[in-house]
Protein backbone atom coordinates (compact mmCIF):
# COMPACT_ATOMS: atom_id res chain seq x y z
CA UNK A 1 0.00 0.00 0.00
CA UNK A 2 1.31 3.66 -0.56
CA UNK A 3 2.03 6.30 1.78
CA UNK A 4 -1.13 7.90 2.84
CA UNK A 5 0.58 11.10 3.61
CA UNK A 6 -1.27 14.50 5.36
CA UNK A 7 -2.87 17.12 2.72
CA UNK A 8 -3.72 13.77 0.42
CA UNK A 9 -6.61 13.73 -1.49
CA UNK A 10 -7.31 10.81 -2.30
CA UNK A 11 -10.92 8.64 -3.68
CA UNK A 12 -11.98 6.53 -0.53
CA UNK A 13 -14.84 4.12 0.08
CA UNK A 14 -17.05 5.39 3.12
CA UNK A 15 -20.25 2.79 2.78
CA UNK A 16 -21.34 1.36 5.33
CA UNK A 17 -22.72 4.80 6.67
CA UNK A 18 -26.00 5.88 8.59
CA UNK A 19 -27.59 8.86 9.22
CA UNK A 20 -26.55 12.04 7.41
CA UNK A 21 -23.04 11.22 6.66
CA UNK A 22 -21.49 11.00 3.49
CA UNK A 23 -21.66 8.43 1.85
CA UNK A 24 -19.92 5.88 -1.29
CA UNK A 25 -17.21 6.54 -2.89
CA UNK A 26 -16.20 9.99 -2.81
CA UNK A 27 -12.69 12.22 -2.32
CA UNK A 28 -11.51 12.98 1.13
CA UNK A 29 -8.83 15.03 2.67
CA UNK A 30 -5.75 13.88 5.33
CA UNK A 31 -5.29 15.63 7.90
CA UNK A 32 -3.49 13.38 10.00
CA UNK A 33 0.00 13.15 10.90
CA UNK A 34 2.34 11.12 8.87
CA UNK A 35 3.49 8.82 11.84
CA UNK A 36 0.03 8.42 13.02
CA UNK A 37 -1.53 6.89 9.58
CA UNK A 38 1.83 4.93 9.40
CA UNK A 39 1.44 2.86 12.62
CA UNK A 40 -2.07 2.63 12.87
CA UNK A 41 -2.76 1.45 9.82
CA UNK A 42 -5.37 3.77 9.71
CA UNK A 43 -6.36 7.70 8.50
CA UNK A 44 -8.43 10.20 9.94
CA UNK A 45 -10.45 11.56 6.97
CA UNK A 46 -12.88 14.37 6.16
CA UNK A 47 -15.21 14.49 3.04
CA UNK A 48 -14.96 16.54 0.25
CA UNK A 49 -18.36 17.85 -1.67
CA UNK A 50 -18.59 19.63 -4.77
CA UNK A 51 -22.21 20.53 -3.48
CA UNK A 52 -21.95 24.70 -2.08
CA UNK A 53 -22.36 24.71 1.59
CA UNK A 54 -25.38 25.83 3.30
CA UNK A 55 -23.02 26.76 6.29
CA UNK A 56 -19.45 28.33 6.65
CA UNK A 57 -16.35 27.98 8.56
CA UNK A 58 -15.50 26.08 10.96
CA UNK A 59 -18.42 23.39 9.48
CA UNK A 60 -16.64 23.55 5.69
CA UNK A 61 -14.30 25.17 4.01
CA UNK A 62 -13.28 25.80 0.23
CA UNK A 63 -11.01 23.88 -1.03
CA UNK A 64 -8.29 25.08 -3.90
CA UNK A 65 -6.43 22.52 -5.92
CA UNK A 66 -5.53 21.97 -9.77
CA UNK A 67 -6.43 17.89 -9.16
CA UNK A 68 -9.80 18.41 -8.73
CA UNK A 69 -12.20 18.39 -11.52
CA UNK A 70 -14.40 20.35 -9.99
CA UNK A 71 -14.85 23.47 -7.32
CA UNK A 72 -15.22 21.52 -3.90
CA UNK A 73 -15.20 21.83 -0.32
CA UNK A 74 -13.97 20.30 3.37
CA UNK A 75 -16.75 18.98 4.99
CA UNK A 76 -14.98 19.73 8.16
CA UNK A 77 -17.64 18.23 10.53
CA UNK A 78 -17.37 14.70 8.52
CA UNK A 79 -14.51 13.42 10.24
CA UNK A 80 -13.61 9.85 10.33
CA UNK A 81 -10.98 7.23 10.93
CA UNK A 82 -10.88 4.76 8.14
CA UNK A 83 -8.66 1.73 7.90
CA UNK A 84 -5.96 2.21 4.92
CA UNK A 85 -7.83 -0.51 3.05
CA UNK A 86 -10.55 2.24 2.48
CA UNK A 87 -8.31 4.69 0.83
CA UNK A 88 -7.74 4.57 -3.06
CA UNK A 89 -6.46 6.77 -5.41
CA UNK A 90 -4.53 9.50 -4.53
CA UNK A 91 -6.15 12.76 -6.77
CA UNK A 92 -3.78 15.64 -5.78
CA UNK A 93 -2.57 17.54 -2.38
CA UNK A 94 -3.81 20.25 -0.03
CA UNK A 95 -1.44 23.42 0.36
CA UNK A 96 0.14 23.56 3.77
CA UNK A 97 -1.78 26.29 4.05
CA UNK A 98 -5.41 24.48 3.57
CA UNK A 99 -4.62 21.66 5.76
CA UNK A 100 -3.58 24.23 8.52
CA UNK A 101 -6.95 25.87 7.98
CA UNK A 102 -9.05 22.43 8.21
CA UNK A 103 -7.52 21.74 11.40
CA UNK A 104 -8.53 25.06 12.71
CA UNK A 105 -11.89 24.04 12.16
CA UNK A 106 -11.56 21.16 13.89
CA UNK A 107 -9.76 22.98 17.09
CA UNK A 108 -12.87 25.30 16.85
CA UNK A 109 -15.52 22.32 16.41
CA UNK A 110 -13.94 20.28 19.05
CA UNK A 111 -13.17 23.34 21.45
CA UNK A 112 -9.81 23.27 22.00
């Protein structure tokens, strides 16, 4: 299996869901530390949508990157850990910059 590295985006399979989570097979984002998806085995994840938002920052944010086909954004509040056998194809790579601002959102969600 390939590095899943942090600022990946990368196609990943996120059925079985329930409730209002997303769903299939759809990009997410990596905002985990290298080490972490390394020895786990595992990623934390959060969904991308090319669907606008009907609310802002902290819950999503835009996301700007030449590998995507089309506009999309972080759905910030759909975090999850996924095993590495759920992550495909990598697409392309956050900036720095956008990775730093997605976990921001999550300090702010989470409260810290």
């Amino acid at each position: 299996m390939a590095r899943l590295l942090r600022g990946d985006i990368r196609w990943a399979d996120l059925n079985p869901t329930r409730g209002r989570k997303q769903a299939g097979q759809r990009p997410v984002l990596i905002p985990s530390q290298d080490v972490f998806n390394e020895r786990s085995g595992t990623v934390i994840a959060v969904a991308l949508t090319s669907s606008p938002p009907r609310t802002g920052f902290p819950l999503t944010l835009e996301l700007t990157s030449p590998a995507l086909p089309n506009l999309s954004w972080v759905k910030i509040s759909q975090i999850r850990t996924l095993s590495g056998e759920r992550i495909g194809t990598l697409l392309g790579r956050a900036a720095p910059e956008q990775v730093a601002e997605v976990l921001d959102g999550l300090n702010e969600i989470l409260g810290s």
